[in-house]
PDB file of N, CA and C in Angstrom:
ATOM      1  N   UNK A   1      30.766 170.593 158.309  1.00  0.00           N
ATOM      2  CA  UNK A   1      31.570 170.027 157.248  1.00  0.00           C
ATOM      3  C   UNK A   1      31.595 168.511 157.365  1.00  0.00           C
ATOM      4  N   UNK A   2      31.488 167.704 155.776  1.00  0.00           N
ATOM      5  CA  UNK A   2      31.783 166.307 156.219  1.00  0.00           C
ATOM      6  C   UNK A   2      32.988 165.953 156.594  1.00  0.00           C
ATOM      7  N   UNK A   3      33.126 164.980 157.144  1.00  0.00           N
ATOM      8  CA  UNK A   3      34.616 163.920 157.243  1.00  0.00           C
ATOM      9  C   UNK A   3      34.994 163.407 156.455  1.00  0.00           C
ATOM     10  N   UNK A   4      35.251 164.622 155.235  1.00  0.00           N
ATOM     11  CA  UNK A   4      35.587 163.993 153.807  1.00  0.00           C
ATOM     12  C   UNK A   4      37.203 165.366 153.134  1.00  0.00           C
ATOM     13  N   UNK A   5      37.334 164.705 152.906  1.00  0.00           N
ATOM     14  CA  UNK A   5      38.752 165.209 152.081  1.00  0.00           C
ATOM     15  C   UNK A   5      38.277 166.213 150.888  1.00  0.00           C
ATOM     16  N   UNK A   6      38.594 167.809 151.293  1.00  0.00           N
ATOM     17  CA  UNK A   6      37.993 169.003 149.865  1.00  0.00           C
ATOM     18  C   UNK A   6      38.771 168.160 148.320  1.00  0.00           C
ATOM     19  N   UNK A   7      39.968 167.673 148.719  1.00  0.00           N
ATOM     20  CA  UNK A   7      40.369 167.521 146.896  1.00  0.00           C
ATOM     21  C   UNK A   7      40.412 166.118 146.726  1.00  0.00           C
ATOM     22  N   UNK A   8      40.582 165.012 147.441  1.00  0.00           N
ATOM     23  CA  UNK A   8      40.199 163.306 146.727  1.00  0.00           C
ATOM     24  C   UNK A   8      39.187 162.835 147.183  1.00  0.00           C
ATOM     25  N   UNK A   9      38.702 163.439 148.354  1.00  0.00           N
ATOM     26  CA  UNK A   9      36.923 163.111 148.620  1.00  0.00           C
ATOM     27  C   UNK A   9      37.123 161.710 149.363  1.00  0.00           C
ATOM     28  N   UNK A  10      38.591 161.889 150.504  1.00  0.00           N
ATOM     29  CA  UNK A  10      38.703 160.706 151.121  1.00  0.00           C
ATOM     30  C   UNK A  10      37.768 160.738 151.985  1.00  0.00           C
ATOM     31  N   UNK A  11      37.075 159.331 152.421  1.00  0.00           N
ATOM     32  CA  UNK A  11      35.985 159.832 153.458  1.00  0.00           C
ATOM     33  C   UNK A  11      36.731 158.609 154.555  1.00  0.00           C
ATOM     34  N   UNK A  12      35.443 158.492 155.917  1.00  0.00           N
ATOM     35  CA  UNK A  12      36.398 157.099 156.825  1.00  0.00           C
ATOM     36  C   UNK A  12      35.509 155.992 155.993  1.00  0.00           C
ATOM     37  N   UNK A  13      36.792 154.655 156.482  1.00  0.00           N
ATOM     38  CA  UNK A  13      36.616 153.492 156.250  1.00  0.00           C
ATOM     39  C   UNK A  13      36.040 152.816 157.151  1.00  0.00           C
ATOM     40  N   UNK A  14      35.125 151.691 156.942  1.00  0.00           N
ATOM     41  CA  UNK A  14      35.214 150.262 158.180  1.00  0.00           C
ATOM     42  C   UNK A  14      35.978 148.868 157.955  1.00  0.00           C
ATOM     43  N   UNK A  15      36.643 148.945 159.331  1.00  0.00           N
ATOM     44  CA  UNK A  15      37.098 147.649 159.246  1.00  0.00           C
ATOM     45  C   UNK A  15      36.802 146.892 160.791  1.00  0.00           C
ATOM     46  N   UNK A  16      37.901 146.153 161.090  1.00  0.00           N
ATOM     47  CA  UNK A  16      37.353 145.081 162.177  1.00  0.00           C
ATOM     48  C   UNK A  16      38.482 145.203 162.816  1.00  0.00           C
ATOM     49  N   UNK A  17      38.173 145.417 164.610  1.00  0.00           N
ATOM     50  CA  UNK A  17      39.242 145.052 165.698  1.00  0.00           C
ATOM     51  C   UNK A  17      38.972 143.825 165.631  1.00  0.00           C
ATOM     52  N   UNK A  18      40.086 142.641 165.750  1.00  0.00           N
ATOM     53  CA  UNK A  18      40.437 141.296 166.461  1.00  0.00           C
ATOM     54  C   UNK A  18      40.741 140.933 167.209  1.00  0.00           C
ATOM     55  N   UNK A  19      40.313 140.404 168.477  1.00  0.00           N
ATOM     56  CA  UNK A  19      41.263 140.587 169.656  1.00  0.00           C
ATOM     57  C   UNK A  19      41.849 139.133 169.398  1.00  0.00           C
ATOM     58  N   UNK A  20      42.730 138.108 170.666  1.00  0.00           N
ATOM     59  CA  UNK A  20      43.380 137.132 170.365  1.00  0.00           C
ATOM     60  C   UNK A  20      42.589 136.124 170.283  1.00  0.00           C
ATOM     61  N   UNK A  21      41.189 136.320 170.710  1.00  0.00           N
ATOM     62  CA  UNK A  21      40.447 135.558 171.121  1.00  0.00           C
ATOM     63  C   UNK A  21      39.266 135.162 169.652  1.00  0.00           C
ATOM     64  N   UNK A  22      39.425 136.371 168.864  1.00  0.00           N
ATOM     65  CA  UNK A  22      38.939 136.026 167.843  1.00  0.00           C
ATOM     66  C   UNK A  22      37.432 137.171 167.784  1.00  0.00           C
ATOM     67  N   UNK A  23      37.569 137.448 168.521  1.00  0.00           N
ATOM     68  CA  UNK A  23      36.254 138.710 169.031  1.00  0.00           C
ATOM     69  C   UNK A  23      36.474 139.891 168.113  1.00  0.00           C
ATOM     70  N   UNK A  24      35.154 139.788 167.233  1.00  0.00           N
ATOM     71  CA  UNK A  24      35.655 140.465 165.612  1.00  0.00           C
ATOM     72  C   UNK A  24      34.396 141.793 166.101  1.00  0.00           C
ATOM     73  N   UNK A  25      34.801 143.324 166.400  1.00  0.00           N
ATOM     74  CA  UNK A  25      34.434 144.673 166.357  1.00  0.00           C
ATOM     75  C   UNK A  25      34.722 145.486 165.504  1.00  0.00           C
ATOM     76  N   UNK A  26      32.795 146.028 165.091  1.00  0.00           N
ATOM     77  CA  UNK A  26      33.440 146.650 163.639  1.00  0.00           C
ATOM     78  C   UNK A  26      34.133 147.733 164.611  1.00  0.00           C
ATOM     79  N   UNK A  27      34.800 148.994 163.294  1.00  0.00           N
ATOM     80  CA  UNK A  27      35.517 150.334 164.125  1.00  0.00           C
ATOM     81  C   UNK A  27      35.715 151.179 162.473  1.00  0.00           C
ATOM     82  N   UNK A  28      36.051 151.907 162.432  1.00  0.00           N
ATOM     83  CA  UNK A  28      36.214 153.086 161.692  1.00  0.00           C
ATOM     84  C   UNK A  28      37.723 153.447 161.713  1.00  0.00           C
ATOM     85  N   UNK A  29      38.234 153.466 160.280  1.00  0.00           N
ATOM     86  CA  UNK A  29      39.267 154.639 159.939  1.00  0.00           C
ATOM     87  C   UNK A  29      39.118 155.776 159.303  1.00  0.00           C
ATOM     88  N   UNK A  30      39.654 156.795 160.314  1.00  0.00           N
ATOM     89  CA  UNK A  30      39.490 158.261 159.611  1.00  0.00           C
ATOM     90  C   UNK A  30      40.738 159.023 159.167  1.00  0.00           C
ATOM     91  N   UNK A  31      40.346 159.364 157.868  1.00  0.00           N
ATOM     92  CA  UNK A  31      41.774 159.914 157.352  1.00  0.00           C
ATOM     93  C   UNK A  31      41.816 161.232 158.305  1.00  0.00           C
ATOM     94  N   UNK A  32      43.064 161.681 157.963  1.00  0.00           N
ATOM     95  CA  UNK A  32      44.205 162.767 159.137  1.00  0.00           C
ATOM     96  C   UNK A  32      43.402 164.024 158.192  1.00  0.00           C
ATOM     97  N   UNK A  33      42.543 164.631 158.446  1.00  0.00           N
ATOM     98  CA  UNK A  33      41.830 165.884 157.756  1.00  0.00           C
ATOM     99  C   UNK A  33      42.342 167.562 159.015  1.00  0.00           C
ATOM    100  N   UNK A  34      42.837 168.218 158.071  1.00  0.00           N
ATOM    101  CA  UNK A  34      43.174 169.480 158.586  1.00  0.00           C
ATOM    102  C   UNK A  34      42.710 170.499 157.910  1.00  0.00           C
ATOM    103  N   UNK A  35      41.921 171.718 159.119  1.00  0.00           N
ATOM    104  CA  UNK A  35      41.311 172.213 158.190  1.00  0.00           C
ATOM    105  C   UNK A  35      42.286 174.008 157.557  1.00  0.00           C
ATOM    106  N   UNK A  36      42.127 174.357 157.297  1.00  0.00           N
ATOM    107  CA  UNK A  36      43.262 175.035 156.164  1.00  0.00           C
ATOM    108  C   UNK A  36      42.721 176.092 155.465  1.00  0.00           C
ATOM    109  N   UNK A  37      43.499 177.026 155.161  1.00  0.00           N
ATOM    110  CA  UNK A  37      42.405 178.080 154.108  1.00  0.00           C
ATOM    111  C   UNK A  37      43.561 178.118 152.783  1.00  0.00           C
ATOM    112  N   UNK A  38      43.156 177.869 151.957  1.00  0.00           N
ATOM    113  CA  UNK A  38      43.295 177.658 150.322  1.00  0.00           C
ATOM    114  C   UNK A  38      42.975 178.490 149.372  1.00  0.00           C
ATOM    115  N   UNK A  39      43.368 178.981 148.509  1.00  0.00           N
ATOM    116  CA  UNK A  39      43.481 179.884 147.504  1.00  0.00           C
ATOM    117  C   UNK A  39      42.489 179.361 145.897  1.00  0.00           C
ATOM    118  N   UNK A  40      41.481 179.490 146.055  1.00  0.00           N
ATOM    119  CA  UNK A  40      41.006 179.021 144.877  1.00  0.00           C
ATOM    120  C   UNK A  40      40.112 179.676 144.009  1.00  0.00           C
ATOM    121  N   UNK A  41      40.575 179.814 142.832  1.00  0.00           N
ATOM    122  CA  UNK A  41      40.149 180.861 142.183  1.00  0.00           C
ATOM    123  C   UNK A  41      40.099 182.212 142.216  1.00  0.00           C
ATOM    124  N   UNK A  42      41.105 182.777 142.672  1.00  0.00           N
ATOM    125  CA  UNK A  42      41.517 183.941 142.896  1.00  0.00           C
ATOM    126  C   UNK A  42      41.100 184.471 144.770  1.00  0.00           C
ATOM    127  N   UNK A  43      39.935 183.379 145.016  1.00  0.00           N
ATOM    128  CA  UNK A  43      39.364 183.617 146.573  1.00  0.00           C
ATOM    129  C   UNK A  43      39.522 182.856 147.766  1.00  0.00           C
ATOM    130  N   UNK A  44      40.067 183.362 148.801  1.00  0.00           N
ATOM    131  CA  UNK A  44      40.824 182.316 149.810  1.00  0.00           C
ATOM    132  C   UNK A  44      39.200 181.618 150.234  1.00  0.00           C
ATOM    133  N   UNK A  45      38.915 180.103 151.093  1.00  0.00           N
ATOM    134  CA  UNK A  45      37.936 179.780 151.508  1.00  0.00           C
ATOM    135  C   UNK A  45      38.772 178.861 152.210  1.00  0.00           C
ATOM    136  N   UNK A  46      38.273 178.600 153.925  1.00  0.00           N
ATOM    137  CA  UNK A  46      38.865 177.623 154.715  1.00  0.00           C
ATOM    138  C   UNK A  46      37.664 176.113 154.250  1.00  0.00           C
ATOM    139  N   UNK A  47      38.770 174.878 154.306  1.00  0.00           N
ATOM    140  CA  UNK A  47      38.077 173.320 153.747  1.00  0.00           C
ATOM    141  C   UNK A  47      39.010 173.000 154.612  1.00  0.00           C
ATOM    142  N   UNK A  48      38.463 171.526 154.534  1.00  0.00           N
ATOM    143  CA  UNK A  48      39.401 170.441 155.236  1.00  0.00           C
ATOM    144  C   UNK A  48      40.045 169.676 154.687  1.00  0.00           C
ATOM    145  N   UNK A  49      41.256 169.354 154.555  1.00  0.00           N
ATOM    146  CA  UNK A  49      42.401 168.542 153.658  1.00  0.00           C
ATOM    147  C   UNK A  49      42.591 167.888 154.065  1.00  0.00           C
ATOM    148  N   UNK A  50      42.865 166.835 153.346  1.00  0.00           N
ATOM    149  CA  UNK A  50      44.132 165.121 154.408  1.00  0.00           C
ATOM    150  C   UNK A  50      45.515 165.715 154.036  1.00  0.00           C
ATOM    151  N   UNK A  51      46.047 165.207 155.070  1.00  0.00           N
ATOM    152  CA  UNK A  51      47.648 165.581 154.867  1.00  0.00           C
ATOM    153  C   UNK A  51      48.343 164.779 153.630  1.00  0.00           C
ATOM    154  N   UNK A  52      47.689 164.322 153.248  1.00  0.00           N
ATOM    155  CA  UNK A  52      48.563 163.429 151.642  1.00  0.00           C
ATOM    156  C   UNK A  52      48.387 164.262 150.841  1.00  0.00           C
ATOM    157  N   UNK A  53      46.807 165.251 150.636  1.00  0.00           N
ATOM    158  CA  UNK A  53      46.946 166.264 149.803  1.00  0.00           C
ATOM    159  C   UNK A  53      47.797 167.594 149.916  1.00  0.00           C
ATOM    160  N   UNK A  54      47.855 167.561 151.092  1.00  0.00           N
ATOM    161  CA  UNK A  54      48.836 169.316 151.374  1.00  0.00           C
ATOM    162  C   UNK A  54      50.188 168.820 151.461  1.00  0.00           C
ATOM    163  N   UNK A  55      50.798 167.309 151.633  1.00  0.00           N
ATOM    164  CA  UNK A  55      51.952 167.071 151.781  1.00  0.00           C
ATOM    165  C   UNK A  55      52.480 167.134 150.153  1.00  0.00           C
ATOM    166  N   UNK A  56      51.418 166.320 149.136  1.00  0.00           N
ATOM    167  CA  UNK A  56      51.769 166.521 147.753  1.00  0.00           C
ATOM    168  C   UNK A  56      51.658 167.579 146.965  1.00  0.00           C
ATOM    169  N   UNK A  57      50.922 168.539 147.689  1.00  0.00           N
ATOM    170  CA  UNK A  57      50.737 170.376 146.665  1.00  0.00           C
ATOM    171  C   UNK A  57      49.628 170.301 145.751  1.00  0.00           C
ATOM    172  N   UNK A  58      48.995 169.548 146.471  1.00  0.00           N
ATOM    173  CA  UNK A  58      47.319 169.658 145.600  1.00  0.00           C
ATOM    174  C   UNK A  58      46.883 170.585 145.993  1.00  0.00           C
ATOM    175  N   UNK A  59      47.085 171.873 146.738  1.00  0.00           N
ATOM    176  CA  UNK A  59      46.344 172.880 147.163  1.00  0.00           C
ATOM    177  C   UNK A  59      47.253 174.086 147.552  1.00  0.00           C
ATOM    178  N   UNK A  60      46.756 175.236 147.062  1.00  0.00           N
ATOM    179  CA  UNK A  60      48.100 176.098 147.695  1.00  0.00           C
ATOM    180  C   UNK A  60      47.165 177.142 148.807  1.00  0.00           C
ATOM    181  N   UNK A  61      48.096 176.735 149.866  1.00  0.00           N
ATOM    182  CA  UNK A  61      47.682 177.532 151.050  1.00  0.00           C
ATOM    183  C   UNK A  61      47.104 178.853 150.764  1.00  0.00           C
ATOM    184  N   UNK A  62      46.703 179.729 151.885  1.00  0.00           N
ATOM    185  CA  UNK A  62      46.810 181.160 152.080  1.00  0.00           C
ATOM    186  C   UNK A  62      47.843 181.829 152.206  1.00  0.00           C
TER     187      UNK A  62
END
């Protein structure tokens, strides 16, 4: 499965560690993906969700 969100298709970001010194490392943010079994279309199938979608009811569980 990708590292992507089944219902907004969040995927990870890049951005940059800074240290004080000014020492610029790229790095990666990954959204909070849980994987879950969901009811869709009359047929349960386990995907992986971000918690913004299952916290807002974009998906109804098993």
């Amino acid at each position: 499965m990708p590292m992507q969100c089944y219902v907004c298709a969040k995927t990870p970001i890049f951005g940059h560690t800074i240290s004080h010194a000014h020492n610029v490392r790229s790095r990666k943010f990954y959204p909070n993906l849980q994987s879950i079994r969901i009811v869709e279309n009359g047929s349960v199938k386990r995907v992986r969700v971000c918690t913004r979608c299952l916290r807002s009811g974009k998906v109804q569980k098993a």
